[in-house]
Protein backbone atom coordinates (compact mmCIF):
# COMPACT_ATOMS: atom_id res chain seq x y z
CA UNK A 1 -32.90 -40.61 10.46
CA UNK A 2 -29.94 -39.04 12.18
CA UNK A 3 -30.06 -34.96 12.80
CA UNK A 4 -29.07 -33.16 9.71
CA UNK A 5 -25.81 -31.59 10.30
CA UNK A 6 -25.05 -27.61 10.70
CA UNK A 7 -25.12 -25.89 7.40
CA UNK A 8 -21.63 -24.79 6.77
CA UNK A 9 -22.02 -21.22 5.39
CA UNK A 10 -24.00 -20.46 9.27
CA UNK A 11 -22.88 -17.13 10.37
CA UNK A 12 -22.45 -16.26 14.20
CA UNK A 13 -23.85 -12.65 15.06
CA UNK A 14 -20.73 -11.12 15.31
CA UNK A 15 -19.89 -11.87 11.51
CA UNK A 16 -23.33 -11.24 10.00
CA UNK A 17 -22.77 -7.73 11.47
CA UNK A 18 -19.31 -7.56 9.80
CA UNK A 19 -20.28 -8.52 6.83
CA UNK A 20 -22.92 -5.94 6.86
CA UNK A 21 -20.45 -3.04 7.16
CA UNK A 22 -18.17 -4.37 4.71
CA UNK A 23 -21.26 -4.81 2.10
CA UNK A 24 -21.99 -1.22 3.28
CA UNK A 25 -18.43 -0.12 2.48
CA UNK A 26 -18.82 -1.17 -1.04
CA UNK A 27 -22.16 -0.04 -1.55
CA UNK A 28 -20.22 3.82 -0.69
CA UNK A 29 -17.62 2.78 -3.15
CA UNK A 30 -14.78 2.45 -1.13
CA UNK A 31 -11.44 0.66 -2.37
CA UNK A 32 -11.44 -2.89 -2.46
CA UNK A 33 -7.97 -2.44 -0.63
CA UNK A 34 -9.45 -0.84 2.14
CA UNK A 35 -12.43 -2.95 2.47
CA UNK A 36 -9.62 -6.05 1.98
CA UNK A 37 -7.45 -4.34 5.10
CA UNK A 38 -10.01 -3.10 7.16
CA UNK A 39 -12.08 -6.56 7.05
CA UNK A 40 -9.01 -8.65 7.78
CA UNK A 41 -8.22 -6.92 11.13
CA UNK A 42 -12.13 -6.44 11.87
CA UNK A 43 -12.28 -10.32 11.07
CA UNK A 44 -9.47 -11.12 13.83
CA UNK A 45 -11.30 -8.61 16.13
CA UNK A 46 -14.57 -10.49 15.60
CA UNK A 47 -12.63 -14.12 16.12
CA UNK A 48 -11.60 -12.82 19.76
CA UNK A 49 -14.34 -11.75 20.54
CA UNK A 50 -16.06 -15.62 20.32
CA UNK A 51 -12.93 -16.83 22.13
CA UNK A 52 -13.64 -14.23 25.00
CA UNK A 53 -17.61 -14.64 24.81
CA UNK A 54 -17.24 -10.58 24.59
CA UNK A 55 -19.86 -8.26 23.10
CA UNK A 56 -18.87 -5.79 20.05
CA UNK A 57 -18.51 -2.79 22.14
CA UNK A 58 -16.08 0.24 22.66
CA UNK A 59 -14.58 -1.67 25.88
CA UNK A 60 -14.12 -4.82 23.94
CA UNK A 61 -12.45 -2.78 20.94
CA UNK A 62 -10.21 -0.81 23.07
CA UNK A 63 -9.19 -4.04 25.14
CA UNK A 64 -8.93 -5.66 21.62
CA UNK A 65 -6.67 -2.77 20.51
CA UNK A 66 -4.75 -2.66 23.46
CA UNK A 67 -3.29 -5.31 21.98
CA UNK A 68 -1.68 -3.41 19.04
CA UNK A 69 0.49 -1.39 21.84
CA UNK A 70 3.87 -2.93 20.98
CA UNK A 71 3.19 -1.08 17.16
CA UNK A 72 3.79 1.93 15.66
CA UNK A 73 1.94 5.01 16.10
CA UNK A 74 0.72 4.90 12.45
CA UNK A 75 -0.31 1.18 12.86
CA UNK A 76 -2.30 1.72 15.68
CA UNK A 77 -3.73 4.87 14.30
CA UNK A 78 -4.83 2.76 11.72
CA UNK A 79 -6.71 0.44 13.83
CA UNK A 80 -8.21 2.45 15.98
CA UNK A 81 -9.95 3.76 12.51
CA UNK A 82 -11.27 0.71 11.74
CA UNK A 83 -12.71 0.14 15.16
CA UNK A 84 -14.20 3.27 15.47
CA UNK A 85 -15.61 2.82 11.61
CA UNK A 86 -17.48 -0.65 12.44
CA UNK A 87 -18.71 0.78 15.91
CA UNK A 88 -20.44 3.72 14.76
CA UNK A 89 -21.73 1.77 11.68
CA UNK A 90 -23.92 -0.27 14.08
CA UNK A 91 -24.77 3.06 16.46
CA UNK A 92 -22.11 3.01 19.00
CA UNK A 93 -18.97 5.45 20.12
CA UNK A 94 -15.83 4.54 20.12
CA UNK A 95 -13.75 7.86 20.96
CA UNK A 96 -10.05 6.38 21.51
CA UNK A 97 -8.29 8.94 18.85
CA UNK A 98 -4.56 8.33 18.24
CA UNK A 99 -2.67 11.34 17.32
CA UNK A 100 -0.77 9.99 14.08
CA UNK A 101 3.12 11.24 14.22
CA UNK A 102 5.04 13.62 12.18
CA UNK A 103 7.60 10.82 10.96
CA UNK A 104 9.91 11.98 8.10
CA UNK A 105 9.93 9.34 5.77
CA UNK A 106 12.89 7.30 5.40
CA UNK A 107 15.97 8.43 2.99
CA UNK A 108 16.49 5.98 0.83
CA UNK A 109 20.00 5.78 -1.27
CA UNK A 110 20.52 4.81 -4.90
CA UNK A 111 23.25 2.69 -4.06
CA UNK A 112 21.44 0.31 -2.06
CA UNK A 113 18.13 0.02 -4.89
CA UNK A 114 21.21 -0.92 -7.33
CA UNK A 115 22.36 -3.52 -4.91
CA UNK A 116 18.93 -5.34 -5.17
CA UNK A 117 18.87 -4.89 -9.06
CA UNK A 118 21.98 -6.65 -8.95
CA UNK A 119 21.47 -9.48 -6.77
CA UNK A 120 18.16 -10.27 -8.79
CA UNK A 121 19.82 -9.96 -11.71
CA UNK A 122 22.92 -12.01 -10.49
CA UNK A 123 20.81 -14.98 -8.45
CA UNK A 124 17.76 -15.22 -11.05
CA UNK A 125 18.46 -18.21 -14.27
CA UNK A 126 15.17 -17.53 -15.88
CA UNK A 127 15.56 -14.85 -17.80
CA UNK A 128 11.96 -14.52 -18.19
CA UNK A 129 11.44 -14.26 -14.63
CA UNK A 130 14.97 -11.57 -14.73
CA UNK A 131 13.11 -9.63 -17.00
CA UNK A 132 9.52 -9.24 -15.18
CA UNK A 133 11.57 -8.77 -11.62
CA UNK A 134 13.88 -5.90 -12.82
CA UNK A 135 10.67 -4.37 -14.63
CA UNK A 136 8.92 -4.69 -11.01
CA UNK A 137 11.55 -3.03 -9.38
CA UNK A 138 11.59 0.04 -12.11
CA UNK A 139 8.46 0.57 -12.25
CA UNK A 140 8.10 1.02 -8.58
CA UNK A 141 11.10 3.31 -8.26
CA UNK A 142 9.93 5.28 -11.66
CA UNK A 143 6.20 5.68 -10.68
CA UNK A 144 6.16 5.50 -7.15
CA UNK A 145 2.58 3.73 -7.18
CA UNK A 146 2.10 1.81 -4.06
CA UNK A 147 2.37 -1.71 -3.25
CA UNK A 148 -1.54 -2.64 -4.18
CA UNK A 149 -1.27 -0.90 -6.95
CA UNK A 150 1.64 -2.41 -8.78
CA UNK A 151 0.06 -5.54 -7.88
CA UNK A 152 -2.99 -4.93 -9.71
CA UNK A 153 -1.41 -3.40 -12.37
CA UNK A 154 -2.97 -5.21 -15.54
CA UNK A 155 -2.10 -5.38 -19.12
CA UNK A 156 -4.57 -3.08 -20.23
CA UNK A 157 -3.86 -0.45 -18.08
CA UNK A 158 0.02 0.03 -19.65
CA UNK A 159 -0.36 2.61 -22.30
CA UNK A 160 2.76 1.32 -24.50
CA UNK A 161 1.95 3.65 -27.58
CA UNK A 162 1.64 6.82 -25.31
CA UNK A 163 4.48 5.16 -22.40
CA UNK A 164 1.77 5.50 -19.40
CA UNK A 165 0.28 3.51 -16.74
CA UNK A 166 -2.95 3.90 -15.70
CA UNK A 167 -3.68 3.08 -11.73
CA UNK A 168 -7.07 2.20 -11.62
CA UNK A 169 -9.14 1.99 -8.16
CA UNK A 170 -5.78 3.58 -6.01
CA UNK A 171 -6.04 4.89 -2.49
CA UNK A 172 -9.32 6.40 -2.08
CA UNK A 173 -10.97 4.52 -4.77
CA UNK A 174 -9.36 7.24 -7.36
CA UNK A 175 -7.60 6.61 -10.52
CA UNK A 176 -4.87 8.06 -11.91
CA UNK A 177 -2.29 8.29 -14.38
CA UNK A 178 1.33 8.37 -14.70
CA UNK A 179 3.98 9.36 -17.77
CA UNK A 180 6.62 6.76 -17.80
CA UNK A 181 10.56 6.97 -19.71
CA UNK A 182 10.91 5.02 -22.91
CA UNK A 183 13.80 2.93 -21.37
CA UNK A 184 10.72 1.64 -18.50
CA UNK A 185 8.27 1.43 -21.25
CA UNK A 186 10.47 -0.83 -23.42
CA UNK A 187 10.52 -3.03 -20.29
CA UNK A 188 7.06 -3.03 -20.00
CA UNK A 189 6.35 -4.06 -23.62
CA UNK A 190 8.43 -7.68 -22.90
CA UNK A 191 6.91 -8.33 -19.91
CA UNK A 192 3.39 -7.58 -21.38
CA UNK A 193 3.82 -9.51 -24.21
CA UNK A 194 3.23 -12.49 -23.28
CA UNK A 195 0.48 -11.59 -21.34
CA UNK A 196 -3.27 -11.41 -21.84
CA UNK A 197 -5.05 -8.34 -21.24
CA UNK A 198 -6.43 -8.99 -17.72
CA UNK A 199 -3.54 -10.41 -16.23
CA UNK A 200 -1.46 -9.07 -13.83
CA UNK A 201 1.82 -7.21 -15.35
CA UNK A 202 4.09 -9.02 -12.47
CA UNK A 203 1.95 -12.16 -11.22
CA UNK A 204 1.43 -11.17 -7.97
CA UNK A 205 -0.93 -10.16 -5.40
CA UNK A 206 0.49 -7.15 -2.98
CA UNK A 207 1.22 -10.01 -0.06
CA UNK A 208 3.09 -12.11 -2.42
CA UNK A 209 4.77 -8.65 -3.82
CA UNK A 210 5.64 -7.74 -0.37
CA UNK A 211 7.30 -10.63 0.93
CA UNK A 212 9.18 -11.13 -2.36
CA UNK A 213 10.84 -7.69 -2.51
CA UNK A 214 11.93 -8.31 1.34
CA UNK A 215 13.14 -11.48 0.41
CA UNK A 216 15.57 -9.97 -2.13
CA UNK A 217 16.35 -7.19 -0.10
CA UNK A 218 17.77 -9.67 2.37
CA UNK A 219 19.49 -11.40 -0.16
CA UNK A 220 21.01 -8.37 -1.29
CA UNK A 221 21.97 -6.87 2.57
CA UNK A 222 19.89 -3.84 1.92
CA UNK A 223 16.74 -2.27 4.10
CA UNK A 224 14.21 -1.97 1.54
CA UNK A 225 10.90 -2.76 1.24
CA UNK A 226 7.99 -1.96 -1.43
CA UNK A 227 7.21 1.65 0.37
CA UNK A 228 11.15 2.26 0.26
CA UNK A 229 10.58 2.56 -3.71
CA UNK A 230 7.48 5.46 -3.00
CA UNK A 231 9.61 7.64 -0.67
CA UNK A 232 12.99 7.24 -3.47
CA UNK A 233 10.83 8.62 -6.32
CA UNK A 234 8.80 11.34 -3.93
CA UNK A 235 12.05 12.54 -2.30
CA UNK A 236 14.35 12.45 -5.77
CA UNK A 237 11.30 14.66 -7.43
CA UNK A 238 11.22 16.89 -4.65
CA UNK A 239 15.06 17.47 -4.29
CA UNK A 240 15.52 18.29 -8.34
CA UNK A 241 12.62 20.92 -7.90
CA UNK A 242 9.57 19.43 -9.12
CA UNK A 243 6.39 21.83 -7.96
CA UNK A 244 5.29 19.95 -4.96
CA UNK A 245 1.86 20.30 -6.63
CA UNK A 246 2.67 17.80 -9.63
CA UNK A 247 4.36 15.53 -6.77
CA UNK A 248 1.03 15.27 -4.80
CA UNK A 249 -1.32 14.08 -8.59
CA UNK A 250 1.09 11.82 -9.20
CA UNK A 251 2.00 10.02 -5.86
CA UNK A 252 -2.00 10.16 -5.50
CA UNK A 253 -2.31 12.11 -2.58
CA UNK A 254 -5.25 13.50 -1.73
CA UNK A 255 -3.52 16.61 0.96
CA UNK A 256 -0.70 18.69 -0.20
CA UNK A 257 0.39 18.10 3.85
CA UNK A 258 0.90 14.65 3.16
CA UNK A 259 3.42 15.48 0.11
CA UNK A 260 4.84 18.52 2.24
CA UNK A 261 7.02 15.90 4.00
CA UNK A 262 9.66 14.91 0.93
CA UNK A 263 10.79 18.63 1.15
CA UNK A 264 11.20 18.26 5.18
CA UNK A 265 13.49 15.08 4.04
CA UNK A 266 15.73 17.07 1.63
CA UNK A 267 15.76 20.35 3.89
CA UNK A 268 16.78 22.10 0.43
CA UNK A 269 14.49 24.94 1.00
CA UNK A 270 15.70 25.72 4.69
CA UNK A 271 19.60 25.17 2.76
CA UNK A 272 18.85 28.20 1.15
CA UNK A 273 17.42 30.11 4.04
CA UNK A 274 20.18 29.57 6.34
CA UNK A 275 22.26 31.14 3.42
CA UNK A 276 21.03 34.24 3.92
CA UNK A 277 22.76 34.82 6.77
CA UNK A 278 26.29 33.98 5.31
């Protein structure tokens, strides 16, 4: 008899030790997001390391991140987390500590989220698929959830009778919930209808959702991209004079700092202190 072959499933050390930290991130109840994101970089980290016969250690991770230099700040900030996170999980230091940057967030104009409406309305023949793509886009602009969020978005969790949404599991494994306008509701309702409870409201994961909104924005010549639709709600609330405080519960914030930044991007409050001295 020949030798019996590998077993398939055989893990190298270097990925039975990821996969303990990411069983030990769910075990704390993290978000399956952040378990998703963190273990896909981790996973990459842990694939150059076999290529480079390195060890898991705070050299190899910074040389590893190193590579992330061309980024942005926030990017790399992000990285560095996860590093550090899977390091000190299995007893070592990794102190490399990126400053994140005080980056307004980017103004985003009316005009050009009317533009994309448009050209999906204009370029689209199924008017099923019309339907479910405009409610995408209104829903984002109207709620300001984030990208994983609208993609898991189910059925269920559309309150038609009351016109809410619930987010369930959102940043920092936290739910929330969000008052919509009838005119998004009713949009809601003919997309849903067809749909079973568990399913997804727009029939997409939050890659897919990604790369389709960028591929309209394209089409449509604008710079927009699923985040663009967060910032347009945060900074419209913020310049009509919504308490900053209502902002924060329902972008899903968990610092008030964090919301603090859509009145920096309409300056309206400093408006009216440089008018003091007309």
């Amino acid at each position: 008899m020949g030798k019996a072959p590998p077993h398939p499933t055989t893990l190298s050390s270097h990925e039975i030790d990821l996969e303990d930290y990411l069983l030990s991130l769910k075990n704390r109840g993290l978000s399956d997001n952040y378990i998703e994101t963190s273990g896909n970089f981790l996973r990459h980290y842990i694939q150059w390391l076999a290529t480079n016969s390195a060890t898991t250690n705070a050299e190899s991770a910074e040389k590893y991140l190193s590579k992330s230099n061309h980024l942005k700040l926030n990017s790399r900030k992000r990285y560095a987390d996860y590093l550090r996170k899977f390091l000190e999980f299995h007893g070592m230091t990794f102190d490399i500590k990126i400053k994140r940057p005080h980056i307004l967030p980017e103004i985003v104009n009316e005009a050009d989220i009317e533009r994309l409406k448009d050209a999906i309305t204009k370029a689209s023949s199924w008017k099923i698929s019309v339907t479910t793509h405009l409610a995408l886009i209104e829903t984002a602009v109207k709620t300001g959830m984030r990208r994983a969020e609208l993609a898991d978005l189910r059925v269920k969790d559309v309150d038609l009778q009351r016109c809410r949404v619930k987010v369930v599991a959102g940043k920092g494994n936290k739910d929330r919930v969000i008052p919509i306008g009838a005119e998004l509701c009713e949009m809601l309702a003919r997309v849903c209808a067809e749909l079973g409870e568990d399913e997804r409201v727009f029939g997409m994961n939050k890659h897919s959702l990604g790369v389709w909104v960028r591929k309209w924005a394209t089409k449509a010549g604008v710079n927009l991209h699923t985040h663009s639709f967060r910032h347009y709600f945060a900074s419209t609330l913020a310049t009509r004079g919504v308490n900053l405080r209502v902002i924060q519960e329902l972008l899903g914030h968990s610092s008030l700092a964090t919301t603090q930044v859509y009145l920096s991007v309409t300056a309206d409050h400093l408006e009216d202190a440089i008018q003091l001295l007309e």
